[in-house]
C-alpha atoms as a PDB file:
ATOM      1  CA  UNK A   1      22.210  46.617 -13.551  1.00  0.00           C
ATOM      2  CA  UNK A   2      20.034  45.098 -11.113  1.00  0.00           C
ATOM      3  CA  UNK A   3      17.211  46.818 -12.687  1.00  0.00           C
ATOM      4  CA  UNK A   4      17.622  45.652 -15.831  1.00  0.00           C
ATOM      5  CA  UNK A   5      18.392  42.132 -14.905  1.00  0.00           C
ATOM      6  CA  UNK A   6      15.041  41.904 -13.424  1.00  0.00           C
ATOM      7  CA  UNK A   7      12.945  43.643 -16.089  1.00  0.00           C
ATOM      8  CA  UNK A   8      15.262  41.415 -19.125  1.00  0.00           C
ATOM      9  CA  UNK A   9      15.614  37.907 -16.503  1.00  0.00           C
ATOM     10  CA  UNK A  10      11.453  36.558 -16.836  1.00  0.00           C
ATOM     11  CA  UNK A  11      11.531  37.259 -20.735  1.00  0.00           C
ATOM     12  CA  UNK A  12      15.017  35.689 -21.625  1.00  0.00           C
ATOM     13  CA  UNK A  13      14.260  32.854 -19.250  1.00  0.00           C
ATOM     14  CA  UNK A  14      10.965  32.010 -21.198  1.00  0.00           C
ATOM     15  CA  UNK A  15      12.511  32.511 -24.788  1.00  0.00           C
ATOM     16  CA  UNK A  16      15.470  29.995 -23.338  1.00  0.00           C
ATOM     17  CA  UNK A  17      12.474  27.652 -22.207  1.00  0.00           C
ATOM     18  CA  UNK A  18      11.215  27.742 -25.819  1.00  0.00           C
ATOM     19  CA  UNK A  19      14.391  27.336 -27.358  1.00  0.00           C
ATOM     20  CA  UNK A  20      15.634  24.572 -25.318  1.00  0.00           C
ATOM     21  CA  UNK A  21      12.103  22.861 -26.361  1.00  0.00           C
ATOM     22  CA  UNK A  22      12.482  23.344 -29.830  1.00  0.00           C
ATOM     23  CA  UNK A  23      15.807  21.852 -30.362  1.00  0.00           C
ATOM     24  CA  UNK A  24      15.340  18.746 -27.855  1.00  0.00           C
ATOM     25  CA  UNK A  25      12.765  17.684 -30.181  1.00  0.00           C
ATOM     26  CA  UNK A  26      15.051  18.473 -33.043  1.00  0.00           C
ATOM     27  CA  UNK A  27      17.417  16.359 -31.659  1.00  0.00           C
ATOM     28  CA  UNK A  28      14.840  13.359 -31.110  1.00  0.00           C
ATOM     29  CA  UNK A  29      13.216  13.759 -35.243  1.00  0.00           C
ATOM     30  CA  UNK A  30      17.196  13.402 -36.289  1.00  0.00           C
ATOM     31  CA  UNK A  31      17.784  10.318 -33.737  1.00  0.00           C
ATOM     32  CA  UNK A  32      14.854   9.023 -35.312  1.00  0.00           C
ATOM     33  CA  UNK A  33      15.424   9.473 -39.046  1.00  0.00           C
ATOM     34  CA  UNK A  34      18.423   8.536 -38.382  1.00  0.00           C
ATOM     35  CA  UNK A  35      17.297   4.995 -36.532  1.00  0.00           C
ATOM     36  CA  UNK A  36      14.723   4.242 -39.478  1.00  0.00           C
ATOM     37  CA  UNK A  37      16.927   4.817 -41.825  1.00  0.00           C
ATOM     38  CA  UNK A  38      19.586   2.653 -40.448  1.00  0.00           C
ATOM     39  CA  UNK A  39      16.997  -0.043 -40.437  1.00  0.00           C
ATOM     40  CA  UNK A  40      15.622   0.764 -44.132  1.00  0.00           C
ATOM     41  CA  UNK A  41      19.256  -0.247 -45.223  1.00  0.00           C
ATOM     42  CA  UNK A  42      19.789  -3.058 -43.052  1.00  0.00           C
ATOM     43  CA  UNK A  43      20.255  -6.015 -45.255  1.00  0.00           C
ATOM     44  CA  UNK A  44      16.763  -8.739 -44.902  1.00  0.00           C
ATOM     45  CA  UNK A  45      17.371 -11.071 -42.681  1.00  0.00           C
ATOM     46  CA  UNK A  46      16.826 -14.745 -44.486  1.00  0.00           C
ATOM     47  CA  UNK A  47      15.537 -17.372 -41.760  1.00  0.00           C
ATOM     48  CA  UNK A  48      16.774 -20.639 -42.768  1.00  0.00           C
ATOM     49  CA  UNK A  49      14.160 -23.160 -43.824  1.00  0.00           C
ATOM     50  CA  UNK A  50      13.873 -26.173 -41.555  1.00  0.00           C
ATOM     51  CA  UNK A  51      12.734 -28.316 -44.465  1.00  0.00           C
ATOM     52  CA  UNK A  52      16.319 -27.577 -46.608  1.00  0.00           C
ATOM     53  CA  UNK A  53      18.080 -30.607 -46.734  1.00  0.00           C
ATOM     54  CA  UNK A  54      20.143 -31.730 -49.502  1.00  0.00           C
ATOM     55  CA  UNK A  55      21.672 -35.163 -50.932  1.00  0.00           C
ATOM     56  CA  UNK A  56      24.525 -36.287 -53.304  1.00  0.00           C
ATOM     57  CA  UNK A  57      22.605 -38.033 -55.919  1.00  0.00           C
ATOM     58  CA  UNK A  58      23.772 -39.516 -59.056  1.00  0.00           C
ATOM     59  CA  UNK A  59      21.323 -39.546 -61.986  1.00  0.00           C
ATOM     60  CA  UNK A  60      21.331 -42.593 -63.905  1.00  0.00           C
ATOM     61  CA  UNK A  61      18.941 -41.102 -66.672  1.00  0.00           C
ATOM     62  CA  UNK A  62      21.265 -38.525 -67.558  1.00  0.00           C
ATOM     63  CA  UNK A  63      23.503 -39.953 -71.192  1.00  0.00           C
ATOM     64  CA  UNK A  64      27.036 -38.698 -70.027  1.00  0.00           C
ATOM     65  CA  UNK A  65      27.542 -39.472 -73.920  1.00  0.00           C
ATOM     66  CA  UNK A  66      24.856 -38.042 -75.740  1.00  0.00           C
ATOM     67  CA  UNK A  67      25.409 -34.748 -73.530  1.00  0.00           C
ATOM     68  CA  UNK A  68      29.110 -34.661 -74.792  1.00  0.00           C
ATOM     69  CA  UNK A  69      28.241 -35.666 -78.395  1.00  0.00           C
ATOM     70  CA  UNK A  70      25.863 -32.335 -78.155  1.00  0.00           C
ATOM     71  CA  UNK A  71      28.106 -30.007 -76.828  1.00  0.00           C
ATOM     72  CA  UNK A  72      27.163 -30.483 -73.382  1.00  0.00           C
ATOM     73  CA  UNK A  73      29.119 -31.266 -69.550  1.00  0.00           C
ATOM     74  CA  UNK A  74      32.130 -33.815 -70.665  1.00  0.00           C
ATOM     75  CA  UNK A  75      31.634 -37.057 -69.662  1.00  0.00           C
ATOM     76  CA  UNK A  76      33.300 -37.057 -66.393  1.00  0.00           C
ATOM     77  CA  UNK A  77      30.997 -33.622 -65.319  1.00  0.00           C
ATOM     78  CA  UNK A  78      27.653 -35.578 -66.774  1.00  0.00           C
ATOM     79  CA  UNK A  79      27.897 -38.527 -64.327  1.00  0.00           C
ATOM     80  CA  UNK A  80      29.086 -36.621 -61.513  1.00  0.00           C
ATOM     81  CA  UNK A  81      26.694 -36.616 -58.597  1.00  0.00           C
ATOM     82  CA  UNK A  82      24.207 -33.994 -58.257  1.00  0.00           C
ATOM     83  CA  UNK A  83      22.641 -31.875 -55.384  1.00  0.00           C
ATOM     84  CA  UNK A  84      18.550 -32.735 -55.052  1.00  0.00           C
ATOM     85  CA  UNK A  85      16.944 -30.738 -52.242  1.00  0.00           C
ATOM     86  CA  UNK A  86      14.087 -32.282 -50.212  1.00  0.00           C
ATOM     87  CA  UNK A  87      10.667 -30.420 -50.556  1.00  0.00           C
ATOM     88  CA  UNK A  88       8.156 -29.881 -47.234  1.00  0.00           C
ATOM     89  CA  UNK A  89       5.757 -32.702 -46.884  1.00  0.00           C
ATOM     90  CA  UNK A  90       2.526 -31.726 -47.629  1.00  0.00           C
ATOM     91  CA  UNK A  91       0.899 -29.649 -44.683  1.00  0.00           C
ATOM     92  CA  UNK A  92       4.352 -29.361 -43.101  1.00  0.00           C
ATOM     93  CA  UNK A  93       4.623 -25.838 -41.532  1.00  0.00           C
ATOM     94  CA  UNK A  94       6.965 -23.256 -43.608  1.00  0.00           C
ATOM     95  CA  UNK A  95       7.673 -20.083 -43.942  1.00  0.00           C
ATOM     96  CA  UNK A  96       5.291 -17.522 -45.941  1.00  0.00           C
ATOM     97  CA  UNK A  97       4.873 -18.339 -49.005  1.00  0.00           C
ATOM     98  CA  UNK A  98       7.191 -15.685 -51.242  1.00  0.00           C
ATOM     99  CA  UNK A  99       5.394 -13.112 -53.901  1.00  0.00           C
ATOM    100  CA  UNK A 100       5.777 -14.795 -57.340  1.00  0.00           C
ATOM    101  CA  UNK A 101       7.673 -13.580 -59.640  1.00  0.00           C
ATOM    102  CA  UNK A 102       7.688 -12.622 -63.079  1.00  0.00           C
ATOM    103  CA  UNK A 103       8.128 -15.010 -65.727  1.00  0.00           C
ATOM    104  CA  UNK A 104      11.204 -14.310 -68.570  1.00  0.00           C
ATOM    105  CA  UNK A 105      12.789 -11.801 -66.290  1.00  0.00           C
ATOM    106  CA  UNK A 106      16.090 -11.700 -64.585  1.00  0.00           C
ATOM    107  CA  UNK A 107      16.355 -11.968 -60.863  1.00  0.00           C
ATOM    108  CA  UNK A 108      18.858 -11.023 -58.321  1.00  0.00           C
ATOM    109  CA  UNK A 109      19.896 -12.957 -55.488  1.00  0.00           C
ATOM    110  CA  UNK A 110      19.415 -10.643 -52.324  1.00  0.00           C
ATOM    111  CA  UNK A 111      21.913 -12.763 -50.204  1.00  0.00           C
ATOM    112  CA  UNK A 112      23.588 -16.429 -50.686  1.00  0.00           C
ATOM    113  CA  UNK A 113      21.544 -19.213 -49.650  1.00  0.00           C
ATOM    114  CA  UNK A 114      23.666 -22.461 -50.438  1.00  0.00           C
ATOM    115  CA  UNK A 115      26.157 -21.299 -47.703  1.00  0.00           C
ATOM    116  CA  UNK A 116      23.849 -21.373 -45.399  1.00  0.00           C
ATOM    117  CA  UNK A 117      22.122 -24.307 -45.907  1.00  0.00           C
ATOM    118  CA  UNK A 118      25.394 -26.698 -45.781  1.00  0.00           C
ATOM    119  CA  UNK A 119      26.519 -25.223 -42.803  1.00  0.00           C
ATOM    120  CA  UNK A 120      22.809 -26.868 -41.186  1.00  0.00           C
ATOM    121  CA  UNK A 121      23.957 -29.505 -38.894  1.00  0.00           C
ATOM    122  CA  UNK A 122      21.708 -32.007 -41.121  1.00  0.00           C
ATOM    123  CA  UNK A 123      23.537 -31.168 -44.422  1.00  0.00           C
ATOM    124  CA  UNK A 124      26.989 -32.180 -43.350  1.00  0.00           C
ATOM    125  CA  UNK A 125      26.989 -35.149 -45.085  1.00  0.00           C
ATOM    126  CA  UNK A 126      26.370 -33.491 -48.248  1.00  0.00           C
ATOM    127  CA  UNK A 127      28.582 -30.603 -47.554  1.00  0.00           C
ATOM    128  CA  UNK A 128      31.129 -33.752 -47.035  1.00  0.00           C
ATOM    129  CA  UNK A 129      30.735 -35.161 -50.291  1.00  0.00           C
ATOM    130  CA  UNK A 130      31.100 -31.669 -51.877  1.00  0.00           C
ATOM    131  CA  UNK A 131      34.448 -31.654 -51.118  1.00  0.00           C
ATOM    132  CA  UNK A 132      35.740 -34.347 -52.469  1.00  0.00           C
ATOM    133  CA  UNK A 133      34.588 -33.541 -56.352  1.00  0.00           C
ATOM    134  CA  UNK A 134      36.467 -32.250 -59.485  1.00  0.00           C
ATOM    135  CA  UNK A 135      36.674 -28.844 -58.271  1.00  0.00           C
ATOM    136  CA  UNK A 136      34.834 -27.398 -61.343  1.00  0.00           C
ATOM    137  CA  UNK A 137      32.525 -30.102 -60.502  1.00  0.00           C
ATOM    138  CA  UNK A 138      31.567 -28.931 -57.312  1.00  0.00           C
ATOM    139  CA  UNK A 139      31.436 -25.705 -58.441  1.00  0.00           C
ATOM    140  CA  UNK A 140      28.719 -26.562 -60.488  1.00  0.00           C
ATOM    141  CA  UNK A 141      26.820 -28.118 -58.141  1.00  0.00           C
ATOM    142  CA  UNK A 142      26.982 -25.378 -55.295  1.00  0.00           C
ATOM    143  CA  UNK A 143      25.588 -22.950 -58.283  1.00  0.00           C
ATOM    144  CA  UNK A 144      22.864 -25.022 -59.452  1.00  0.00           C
ATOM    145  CA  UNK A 145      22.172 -25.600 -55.638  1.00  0.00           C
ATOM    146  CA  UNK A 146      21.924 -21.683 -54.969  1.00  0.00           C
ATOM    147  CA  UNK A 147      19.705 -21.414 -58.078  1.00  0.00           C
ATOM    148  CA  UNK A 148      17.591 -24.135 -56.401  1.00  0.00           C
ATOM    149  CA  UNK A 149      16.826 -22.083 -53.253  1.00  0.00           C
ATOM    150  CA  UNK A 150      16.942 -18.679 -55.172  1.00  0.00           C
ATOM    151  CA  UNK A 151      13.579 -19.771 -57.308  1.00  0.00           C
ATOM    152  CA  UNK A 152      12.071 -21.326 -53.925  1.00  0.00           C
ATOM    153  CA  UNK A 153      13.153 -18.183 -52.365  1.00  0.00           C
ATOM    154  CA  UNK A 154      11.504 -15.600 -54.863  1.00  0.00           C
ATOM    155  CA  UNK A 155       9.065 -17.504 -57.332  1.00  0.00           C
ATOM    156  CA  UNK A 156       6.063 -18.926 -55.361  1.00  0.00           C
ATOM    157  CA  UNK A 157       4.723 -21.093 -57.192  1.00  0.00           C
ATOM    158  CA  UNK A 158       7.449 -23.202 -57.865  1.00  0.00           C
ATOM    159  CA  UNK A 159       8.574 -26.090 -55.534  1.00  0.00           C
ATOM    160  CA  UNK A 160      12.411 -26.956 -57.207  1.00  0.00           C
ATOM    161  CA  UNK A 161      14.209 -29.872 -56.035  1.00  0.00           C
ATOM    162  CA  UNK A 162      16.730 -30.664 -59.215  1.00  0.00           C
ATOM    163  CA  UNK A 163      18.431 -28.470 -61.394  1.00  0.00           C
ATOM    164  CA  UNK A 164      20.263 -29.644 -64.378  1.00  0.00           C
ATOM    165  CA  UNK A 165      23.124 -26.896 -65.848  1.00  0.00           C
ATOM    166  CA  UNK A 166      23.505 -28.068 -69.044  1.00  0.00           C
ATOM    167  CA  UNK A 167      20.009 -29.793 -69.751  1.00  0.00           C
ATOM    168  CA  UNK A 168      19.896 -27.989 -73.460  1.00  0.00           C
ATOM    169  CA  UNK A 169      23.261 -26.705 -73.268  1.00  0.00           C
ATOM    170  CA  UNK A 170      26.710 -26.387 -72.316  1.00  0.00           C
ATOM    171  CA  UNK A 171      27.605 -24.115 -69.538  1.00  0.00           C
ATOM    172  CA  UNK A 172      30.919 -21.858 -70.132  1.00  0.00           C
ATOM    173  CA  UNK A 173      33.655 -20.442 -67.582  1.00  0.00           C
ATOM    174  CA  UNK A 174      33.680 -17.052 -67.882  1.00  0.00           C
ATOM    175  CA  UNK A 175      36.259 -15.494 -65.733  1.00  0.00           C
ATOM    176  CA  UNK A 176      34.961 -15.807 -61.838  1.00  0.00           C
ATOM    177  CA  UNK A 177      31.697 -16.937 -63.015  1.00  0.00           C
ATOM    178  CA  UNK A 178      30.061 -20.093 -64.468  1.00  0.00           C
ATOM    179  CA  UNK A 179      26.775 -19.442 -67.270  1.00  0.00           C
ATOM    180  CA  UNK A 180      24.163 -21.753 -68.146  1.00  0.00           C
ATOM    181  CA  UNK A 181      22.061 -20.146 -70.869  1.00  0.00           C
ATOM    182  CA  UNK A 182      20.319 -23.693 -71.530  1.00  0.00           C
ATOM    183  CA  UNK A 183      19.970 -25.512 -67.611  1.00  0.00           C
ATOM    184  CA  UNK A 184      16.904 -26.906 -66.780  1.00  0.00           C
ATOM    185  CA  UNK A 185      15.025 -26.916 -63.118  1.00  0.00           C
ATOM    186  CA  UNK A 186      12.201 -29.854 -61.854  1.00  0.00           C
ATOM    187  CA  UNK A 187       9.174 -28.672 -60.121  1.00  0.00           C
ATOM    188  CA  UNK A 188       5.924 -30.171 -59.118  1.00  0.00           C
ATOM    189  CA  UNK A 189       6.286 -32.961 -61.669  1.00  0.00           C
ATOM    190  CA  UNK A 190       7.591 -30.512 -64.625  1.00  0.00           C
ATOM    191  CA  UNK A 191      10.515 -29.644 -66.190  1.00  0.00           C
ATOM    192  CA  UNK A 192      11.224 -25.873 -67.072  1.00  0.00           C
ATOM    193  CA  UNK A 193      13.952 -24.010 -69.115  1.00  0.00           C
ATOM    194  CA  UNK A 194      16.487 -21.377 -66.652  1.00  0.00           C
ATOM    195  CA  UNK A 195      19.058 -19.852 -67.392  1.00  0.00           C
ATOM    196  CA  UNK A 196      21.804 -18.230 -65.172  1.00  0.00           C
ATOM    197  CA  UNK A 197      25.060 -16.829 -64.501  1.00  0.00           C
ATOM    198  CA  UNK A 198      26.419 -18.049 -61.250  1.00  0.00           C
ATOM    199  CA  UNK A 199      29.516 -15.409 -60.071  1.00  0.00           C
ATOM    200  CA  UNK A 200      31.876 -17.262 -57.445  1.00  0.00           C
ATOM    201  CA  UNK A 201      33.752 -16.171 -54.644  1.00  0.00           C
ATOM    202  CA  UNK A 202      36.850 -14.882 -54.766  1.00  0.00           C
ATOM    203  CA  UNK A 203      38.718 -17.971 -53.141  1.00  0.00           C
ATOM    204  CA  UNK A 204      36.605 -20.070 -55.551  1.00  0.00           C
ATOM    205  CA  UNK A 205      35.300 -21.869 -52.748  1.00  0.00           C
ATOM    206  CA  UNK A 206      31.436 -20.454 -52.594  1.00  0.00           C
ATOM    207  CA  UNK A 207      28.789 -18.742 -54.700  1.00  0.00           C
ATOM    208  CA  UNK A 208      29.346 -14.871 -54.457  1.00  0.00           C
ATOM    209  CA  UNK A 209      25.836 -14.058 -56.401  1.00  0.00           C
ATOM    210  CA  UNK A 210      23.974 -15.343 -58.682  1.00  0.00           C
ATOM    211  CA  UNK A 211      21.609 -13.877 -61.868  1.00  0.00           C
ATOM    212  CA  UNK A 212      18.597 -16.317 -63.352  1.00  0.00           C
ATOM    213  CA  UNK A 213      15.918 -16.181 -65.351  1.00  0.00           C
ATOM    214  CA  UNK A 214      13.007 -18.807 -65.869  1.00  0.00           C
ATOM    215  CA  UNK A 215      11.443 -19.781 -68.783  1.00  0.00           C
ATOM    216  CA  UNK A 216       8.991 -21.705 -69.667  1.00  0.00           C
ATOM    217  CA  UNK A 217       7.959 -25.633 -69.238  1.00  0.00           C
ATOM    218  CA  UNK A 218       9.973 -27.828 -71.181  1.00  0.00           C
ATOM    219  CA  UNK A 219       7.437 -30.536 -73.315  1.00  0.00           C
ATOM    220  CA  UNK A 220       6.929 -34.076 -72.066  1.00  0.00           C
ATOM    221  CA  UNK A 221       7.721 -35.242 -74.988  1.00  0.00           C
ATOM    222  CA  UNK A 222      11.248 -33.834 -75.647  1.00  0.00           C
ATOM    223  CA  UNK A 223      12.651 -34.975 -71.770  1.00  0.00           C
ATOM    224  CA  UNK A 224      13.397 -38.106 -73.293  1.00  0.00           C
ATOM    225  CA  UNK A 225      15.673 -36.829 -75.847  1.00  0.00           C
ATOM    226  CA  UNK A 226      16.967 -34.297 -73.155  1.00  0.00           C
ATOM    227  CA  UNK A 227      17.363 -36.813 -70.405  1.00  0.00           C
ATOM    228  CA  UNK A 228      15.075 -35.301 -67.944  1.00  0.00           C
ATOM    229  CA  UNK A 229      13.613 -38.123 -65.694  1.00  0.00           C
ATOM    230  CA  UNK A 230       9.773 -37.785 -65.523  1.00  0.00           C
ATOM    231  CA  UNK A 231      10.825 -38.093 -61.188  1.00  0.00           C
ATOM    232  CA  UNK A 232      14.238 -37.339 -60.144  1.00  0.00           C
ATOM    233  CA  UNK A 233      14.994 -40.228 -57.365  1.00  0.00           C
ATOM    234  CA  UNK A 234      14.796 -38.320 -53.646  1.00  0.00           C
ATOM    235  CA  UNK A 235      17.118 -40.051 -51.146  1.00  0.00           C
ATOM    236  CA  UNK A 236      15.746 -37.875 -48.346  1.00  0.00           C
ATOM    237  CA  UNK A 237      12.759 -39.174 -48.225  1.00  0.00           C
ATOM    238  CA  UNK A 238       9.039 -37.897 -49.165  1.00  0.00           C
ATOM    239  CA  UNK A 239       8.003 -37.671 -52.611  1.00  0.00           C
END
């Protein structure tokens, strides 16, 4: 026994050597995959902008009748206040400046924004003011507010501070969610068609998620007829 222990022990004790090697580095490639993985899934973590700050406006321009006579909000929903966002100053520092999208096709939102902004110290005055709408009023706004920051958020090269639901349009209820096949959004001076379906939460209180697609700029010469003001007034400041 002794004899074969010593002729067997070197050989076994080298194989075990190479073994124990091969699956301690095993065991570091799996605690690896498994880390980047992990991290692949991990949802994208949004930083919020310092320049998002939002008012309660109410837009004079904006014919609670004629957008009633065409199908549009009612009366009441026309003249309600609206959310306006407050763009960077120019030369103002700001986050990287997000791929641009593609015209005409639908987008995703990758996470809620609007939450997130009115819970910023600065916006609790406008949070404020939400609360004391028409429900389906305020509704409204928080959706037209998230499709504010979703464009800013995934379309470059537009800078949105007003969006208009029912611009060309009426929007509809359907079930949890509000559409706007003919809303309108402001940017750098224009107007521009969107369109989107806004799905709510499910104590009705927040935007869940929310699916848009832009379109293209709206003529100068039909925003009178579609009361679009050539400058939406910006109570925050800046121009």
């Amino acid at each position: 026994m002794l004899a074969f222990i010593g002729r067997c022990s070197p050989a076994w004790d080298r194989d075990a050597l190479v073994l124990a090697g091969l699956l301690s580095a095993l065991l570091h490639l799996v605690l690896l995959l498994n880390w980047l993985i992990l991290h692949r899934q991990a949802p994208a973590q949004n930083p919020r902008s310092p320049e998002t700050e939002v008012a309660l406006v109410s837009p004079p321009t904006v014919d609670a009748g004629k957008a009633s006579a065409a199908g549009g909000a009612p009366a009441s929903r026309a003249a309600a206040p609206e959310l306006q966002v407050r763009l960077p100053a120019p030369g103002a520092p700001s986050a990287a400046k997000p791929p641009e999208g593609r015209i005409g096709d639908w987008a995703q939102s990758r996470s809620v924004l609007s939450s997130l902004a009115l819970a910023d110290p600065r916006n609790r005055k406008a949070a404020e003011s939400l609360k004391h709408l028409e429900q389906e009023t305020r509704l409204q706004q928080l959706c037209d507010f998230e499709a504010i920051l979703q464009i800013n958020r995934q379309y470059g090269q537009y800078a949105v501070d007003f969006v208009i639901a029912y611009a060309t349009g009426a929007t509809i209820r359907r079930g949890d969610a509000i559409v706007a096949n003919g809303a309108a959004f402001h940017s750098n001076g224009r107007w521009y068609n969107l369109a989107f379906e806004c799905q709510l939460s499910a104590n009705q209180r927040d935007v869940a998620r929310l699916k848009f697609k832009l379109g293209d700029a709206i003529p100068e010469e039909r925003w009178a007829d579609l009361n679009l003001p050539k400058a939406p007034a910006n109570p925050l400041g800046g121009d």
